[in-house]
Protein backbone atom coordinates (compact mmCIF):
# COMPACT_ATOMS: atom_id res chain seq x y z
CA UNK A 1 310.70 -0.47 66.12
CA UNK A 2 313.07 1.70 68.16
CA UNK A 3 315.75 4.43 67.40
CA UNK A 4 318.27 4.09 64.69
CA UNK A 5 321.32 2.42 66.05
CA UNK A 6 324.31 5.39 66.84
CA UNK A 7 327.47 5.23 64.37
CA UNK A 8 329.83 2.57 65.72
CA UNK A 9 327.13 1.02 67.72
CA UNK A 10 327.16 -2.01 66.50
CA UNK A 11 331.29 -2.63 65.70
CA UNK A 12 332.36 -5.92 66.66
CA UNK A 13 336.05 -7.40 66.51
CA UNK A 14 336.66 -10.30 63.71
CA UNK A 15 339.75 -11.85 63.21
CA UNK A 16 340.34 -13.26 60.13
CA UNK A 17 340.02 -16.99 58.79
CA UNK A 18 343.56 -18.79 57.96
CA UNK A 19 341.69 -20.34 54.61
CA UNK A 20 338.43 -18.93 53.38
CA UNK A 21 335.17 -20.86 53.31
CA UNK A 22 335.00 -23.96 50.84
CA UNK A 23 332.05 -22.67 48.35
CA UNK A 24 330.25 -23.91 45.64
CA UNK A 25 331.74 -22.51 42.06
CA UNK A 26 328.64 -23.39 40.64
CA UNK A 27 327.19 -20.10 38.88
CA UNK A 28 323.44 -20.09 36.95
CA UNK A 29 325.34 -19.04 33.65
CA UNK A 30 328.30 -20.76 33.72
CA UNK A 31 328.72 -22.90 30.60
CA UNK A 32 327.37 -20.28 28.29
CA UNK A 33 328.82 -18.06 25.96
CA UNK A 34 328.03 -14.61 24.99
CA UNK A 35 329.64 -12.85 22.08
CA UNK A 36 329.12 -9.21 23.31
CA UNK A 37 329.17 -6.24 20.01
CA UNK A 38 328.04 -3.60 22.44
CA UNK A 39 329.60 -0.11 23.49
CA UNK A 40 329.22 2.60 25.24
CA UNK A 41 327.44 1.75 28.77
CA UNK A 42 324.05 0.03 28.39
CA UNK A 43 324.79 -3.22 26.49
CA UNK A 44 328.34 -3.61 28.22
CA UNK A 45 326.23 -3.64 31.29
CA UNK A 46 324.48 -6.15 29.97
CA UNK A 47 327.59 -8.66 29.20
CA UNK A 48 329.11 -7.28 32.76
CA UNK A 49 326.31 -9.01 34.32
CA UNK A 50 326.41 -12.19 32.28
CA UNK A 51 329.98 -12.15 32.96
CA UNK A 52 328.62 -12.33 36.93
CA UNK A 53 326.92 -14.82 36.53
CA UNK A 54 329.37 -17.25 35.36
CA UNK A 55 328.92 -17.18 31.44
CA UNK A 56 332.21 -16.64 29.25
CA UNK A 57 331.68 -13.06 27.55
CA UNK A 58 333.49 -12.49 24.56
CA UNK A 59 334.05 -8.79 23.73
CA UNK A 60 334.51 -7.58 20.34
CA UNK A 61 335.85 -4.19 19.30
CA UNK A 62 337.55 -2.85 15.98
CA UNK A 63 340.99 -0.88 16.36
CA UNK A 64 339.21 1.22 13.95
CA UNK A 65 336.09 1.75 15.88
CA UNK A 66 336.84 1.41 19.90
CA UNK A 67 334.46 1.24 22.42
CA UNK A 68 333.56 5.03 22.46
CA UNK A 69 333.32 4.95 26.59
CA UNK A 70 337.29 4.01 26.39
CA UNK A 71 337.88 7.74 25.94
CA UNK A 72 335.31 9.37 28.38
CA UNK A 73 334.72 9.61 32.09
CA UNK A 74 337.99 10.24 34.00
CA UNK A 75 341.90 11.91 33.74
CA UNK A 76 344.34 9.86 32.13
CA UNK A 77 347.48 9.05 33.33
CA UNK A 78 350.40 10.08 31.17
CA UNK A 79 352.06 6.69 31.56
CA UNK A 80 349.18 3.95 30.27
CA UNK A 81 347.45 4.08 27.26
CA UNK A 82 344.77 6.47 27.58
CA UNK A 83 342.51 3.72 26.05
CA UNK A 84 342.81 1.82 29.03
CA UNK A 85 341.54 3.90 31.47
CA UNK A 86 338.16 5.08 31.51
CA UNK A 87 336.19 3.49 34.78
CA UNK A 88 333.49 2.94 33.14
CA UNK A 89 334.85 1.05 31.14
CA UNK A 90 336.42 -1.11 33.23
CA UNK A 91 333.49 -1.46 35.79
CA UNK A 92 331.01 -2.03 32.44
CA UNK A 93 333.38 -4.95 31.27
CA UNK A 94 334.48 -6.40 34.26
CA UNK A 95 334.65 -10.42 33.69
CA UNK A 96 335.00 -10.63 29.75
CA UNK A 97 337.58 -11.96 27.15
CA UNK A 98 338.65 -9.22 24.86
CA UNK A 99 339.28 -9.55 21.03
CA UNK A 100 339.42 -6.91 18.05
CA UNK A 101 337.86 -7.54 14.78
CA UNK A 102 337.67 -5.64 11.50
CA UNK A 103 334.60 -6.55 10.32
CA UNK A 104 335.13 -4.95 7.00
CA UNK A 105 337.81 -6.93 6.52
CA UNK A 106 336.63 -10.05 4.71
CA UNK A 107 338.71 -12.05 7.42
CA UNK A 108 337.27 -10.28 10.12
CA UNK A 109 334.12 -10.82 8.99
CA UNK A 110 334.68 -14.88 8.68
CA UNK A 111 335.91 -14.81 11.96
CA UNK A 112 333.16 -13.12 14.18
CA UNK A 113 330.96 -15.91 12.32
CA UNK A 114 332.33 -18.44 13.59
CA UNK A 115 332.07 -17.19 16.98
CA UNK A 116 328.45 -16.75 16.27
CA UNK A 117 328.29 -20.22 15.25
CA UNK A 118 329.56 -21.17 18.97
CA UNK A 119 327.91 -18.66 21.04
CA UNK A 120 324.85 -18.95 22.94
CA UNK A 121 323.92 -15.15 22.97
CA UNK A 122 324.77 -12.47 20.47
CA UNK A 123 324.03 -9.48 21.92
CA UNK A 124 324.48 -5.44 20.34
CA UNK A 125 323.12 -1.94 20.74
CA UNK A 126 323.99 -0.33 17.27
CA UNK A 127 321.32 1.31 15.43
CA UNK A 128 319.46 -1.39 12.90
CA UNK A 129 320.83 -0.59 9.57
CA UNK A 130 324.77 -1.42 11.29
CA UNK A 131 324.14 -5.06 11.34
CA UNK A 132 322.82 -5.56 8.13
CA UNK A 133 325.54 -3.46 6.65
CA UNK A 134 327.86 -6.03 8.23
CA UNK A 135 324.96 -8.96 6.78
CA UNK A 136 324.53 -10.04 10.12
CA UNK A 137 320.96 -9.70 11.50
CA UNK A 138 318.90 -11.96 12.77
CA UNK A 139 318.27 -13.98 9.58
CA UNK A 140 322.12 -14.46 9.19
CA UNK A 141 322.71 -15.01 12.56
CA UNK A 142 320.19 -17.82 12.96
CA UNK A 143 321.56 -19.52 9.88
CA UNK A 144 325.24 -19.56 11.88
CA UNK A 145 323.71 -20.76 14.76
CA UNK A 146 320.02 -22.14 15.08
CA UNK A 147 320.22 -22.15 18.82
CA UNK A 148 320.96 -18.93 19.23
CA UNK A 149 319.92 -15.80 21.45
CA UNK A 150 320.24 -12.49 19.29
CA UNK A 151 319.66 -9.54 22.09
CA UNK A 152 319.02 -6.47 20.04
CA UNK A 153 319.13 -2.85 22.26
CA UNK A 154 318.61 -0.10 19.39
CA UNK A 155 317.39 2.98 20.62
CA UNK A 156 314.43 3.34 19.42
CA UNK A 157 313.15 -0.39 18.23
CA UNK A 158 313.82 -2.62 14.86
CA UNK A 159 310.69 -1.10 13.36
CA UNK A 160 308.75 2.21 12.72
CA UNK A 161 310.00 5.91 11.83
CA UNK A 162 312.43 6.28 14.28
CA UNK A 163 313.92 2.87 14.34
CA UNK A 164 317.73 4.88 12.27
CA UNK A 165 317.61 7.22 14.85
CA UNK A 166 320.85 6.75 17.58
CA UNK A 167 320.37 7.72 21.03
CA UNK A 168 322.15 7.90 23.95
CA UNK A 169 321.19 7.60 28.03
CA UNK A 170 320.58 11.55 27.77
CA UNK A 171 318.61 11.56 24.44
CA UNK A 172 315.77 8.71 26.07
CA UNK A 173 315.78 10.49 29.43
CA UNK A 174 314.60 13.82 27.35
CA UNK A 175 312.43 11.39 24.70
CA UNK A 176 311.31 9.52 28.26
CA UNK A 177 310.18 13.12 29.81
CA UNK A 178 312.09 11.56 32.62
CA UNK A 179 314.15 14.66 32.78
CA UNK A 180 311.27 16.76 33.17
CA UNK A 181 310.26 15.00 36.15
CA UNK A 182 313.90 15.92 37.31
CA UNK A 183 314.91 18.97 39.14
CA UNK A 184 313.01 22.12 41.17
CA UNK A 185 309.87 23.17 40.37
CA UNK A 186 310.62 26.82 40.08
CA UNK A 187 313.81 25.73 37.59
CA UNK A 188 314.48 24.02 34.21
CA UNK A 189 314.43 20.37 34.05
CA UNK A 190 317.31 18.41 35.02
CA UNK A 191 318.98 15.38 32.89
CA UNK A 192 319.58 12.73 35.19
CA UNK A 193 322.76 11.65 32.97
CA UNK A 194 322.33 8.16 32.34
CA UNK A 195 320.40 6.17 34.33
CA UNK A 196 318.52 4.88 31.43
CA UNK A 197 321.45 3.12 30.35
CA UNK A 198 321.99 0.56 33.07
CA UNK A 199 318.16 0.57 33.22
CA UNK A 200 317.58 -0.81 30.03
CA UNK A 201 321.02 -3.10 30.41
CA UNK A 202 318.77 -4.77 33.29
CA UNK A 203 316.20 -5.02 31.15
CA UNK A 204 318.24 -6.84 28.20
CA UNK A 205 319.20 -9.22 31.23
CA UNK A 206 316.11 -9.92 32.18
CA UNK A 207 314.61 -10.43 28.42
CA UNK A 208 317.77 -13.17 27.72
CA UNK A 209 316.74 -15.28 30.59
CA UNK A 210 313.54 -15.73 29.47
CA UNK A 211 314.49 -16.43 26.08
CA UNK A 212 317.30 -18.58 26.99
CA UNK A 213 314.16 -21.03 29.06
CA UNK A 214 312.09 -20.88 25.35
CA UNK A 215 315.31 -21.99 24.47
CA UNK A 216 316.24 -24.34 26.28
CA UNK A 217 312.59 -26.02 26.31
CA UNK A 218 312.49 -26.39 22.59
CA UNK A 219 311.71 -23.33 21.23
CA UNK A 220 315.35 -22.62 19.40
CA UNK A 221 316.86 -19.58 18.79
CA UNK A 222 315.30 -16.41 19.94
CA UNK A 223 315.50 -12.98 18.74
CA UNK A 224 315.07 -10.51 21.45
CA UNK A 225 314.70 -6.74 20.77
CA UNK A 226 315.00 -4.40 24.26
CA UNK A 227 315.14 -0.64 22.98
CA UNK A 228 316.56 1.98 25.40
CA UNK A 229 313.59 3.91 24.58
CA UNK A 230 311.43 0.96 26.63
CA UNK A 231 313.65 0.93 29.37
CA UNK A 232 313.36 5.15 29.72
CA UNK A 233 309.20 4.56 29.41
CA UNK A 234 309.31 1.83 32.29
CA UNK A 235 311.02 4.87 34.07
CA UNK A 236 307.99 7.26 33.84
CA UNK A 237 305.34 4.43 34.34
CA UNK A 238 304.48 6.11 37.24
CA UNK A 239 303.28 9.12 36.23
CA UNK A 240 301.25 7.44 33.82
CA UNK A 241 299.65 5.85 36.47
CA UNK A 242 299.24 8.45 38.61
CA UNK A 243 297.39 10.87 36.41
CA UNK A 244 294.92 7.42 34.79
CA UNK A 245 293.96 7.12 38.52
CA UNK A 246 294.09 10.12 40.32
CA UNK A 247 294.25 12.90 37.00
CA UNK A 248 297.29 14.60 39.34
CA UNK A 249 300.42 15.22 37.09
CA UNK A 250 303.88 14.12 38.68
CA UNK A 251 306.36 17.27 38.35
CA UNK A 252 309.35 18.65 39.51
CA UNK A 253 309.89 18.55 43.70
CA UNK A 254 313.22 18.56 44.16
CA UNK A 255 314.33 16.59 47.23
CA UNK A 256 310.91 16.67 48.38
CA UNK A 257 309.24 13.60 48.87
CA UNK A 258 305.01 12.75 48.87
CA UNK A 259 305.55 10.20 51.35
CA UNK A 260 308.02 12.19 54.02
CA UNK A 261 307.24 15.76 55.66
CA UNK A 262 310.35 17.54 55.55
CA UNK A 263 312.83 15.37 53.73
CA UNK A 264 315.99 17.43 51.80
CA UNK A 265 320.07 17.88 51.91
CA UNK A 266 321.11 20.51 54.92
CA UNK A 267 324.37 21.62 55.20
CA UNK A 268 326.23 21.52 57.99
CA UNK A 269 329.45 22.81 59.23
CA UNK A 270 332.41 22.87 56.98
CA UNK A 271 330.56 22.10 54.06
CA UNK A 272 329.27 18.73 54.78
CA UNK A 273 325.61 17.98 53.52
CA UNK A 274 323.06 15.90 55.18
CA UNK A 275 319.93 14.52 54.50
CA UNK A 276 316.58 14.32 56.80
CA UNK A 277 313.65 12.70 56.00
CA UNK A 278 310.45 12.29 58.16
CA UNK A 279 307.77 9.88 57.32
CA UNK A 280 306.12 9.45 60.48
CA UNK A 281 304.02 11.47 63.20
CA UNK A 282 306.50 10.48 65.96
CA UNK A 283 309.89 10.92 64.12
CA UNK A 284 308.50 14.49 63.13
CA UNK A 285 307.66 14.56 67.57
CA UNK A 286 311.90 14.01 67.76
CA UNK A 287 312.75 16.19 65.24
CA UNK A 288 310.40 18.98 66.50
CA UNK A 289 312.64 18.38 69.80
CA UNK A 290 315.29 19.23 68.45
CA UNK A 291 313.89 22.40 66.78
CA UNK A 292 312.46 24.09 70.30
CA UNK A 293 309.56 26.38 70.57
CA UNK A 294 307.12 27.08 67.62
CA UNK A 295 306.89 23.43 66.68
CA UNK A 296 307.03 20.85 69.73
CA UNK A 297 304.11 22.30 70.97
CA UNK A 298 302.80 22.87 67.57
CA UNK A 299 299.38 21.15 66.80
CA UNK A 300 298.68 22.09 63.53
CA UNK A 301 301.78 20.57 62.31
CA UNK A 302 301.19 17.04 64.56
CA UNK A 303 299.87 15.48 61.21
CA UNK A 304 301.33 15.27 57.17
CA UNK A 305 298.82 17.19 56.40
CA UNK A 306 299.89 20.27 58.25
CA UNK A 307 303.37 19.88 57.83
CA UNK A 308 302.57 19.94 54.33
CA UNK A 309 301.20 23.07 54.33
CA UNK A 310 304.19 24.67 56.23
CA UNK A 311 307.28 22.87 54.16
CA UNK A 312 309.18 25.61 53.50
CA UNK A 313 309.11 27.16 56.81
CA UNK A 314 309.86 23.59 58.41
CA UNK A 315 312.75 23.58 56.07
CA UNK A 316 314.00 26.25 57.08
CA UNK A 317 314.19 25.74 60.42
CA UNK A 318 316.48 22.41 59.80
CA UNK A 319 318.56 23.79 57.67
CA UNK A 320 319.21 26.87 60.35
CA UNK A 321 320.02 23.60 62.69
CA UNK A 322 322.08 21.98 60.81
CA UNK A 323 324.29 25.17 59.72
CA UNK A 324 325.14 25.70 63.58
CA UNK A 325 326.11 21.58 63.99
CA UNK A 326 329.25 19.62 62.65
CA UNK A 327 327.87 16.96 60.52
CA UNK A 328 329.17 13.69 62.85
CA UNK A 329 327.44 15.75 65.82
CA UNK A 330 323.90 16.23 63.59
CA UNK A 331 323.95 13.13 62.25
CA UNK A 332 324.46 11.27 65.94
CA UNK A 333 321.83 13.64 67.40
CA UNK A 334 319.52 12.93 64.85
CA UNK A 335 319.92 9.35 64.89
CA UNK A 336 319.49 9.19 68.60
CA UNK A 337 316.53 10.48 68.47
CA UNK A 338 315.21 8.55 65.51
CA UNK A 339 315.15 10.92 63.04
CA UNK A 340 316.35 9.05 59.59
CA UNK A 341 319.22 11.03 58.18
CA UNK A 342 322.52 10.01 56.52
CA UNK A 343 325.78 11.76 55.41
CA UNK A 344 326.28 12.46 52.09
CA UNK A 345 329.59 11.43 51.47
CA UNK A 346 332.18 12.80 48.74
């Protein structure tokens, strides 16, 4: 391995094709059908990525009852309907076929079933009791459609005392205790504001697939239950691993890292924030370089281990670099030397 390649290294000229590439439209979901019921962020994720991959995603909504992440995440311009703005929204639906339903109505209702009678995948996040309300869980559903996929994403699973409780990306994170893993040691913990959600949209992915091959090799329809509570767990496996083999407890570290001795976000001049990390002996030898007297020549801190011991003071010495360098200056510098650092960009 050598040092990083310099910014604009490695720009070449390319001049552009009169027609683009013939390519095969072939996509692993296309022929499918997925009626989608979600809202909000994890479940349209879901149908976003069936929509990827070729399958024709139905979404339903009520005029009544909206998608709830139509009205949050962004300004709205005074001249569209504010409805259609949100870009989550937009990036969480990207692909599907849009339709509204009433499914209080009694027409409503005799419509969406015979979508469900036509659709390969069914797939919601309500809470359990919303679906039978509307006398369409998984017993009515496989009764429309045999063959069917039902993808349920409650928060908190089909069955046991919490199963009526809603929850958001925010409420699992806490649930998780991924947000206590989040943040500085010395402050409070830290929601990560919704990670969980696309997390456990993966996850609902992932879980159709394989029902889809039961499917598809006999087995008929499936019902598959992914609870954002699961996906929030998966997040914190690691700490349950860490403490069954090693009985150390993962906590709060900030931008500190177990693996790289210093790694954090400097600022530079006018503002502009960078971030360092060191993982090995020799980029610690460059960035020592660059720091002068008291640690090129220092031994103690040749290995983790001593670096380790003096963080904060190492810290403090790049972030007194950094302050006196314009960020395009630090970041070639570093770079050059083969220090790993990027800019953090607005």
């Amino acid at each position: 391995p050598g040092t990083a390649p310099q910014r604009g290294s490695q720009s070449t000229d390319w001049t552009p094709r009169d027609t683009p590439p013939e390519r095969d439209a072939t996509l692993p979901m296309q022929g499918l059908r997925v009626l989608d019921l979600t809202a909000f962020w994890a479940g349209p994720v879901a149908g976003a990525c069936f929509a990827l991959f070729g399958a024709e995603v139905i979404k339903v909504e009520s005029t009544q009852h909206p998608d709830g992440m139509r009205f949050a995440a962004g300004f709205f311009p005074k001249d569209k309907p504010l409805w259609e703005c949100s870009p989550i929204t937009h990036g969480a639906n990207t692909g599907k076929l849009g339709i509204t339903l009433d499914l209080n109505d009694s027409r409503g209702l005799a419509a969406i079933k015979k979508l469900i009678a036509k659709c390969d995948v069914v797939i919601e996040n309500f809470s359990p009791r919303v679906m039978q309300q509307f006398g369409l869980d998984w017993t009515q559903i496989s009764a429309l459609n045999p063959e069917a996929v039902m993808v349920r994403m409650p928060a908190f699973g089909l069955e046991g005392p919490w199963r009526h409780r809603t929850g958001f990306a925010m409420t699992i994170e806490q649930v998780s205790g991924l947000a206590w893993q989040t943040g500085y040691p010395d402050r409070s913990p830290v929601v990560p504001r919704g990670c969980v959600d696309p997390l456990g949209g993966m996850h609902a992915v992932i879980a159709t697939l394989a029902a889809l091959r039961l499917r598809d090799a006999g087995a008929g329809g499936q019902l598959v239950e992914v609870p954002l509570a699961e996906a929030g767990l998966y997040a914190v496996s690691e700490q349950i691993a860490e403490y069954t083999a090693y009985g150390s407890r993962l906590g709060r570290h900030g931008n500190r890292s177990p693996h790289a001795v210093p790694q954090g976000v400097f600022s530079c001049g006018a503002g502009v924030e960078i971030a360092v990390a060191v993982e090995t002996d020799a980029q610690w030898q460059a960035l020592a370089g660059l720091l002068g007297k008291g640690f090129a020549d220092a031994v103690a801190l040749a290995g983790k281990a001593g670096r380790r011991a003096e963080e904060t003071r190492i810290e403090a010495a790049v972030a007194q670099w950094c302050a006196s360098q314009d960020a395009a200056d630090a970041l070639d510098t570093l770079l050059a030397a083969g220090v790993p650092a990027a800019i953090l960009r607005n």
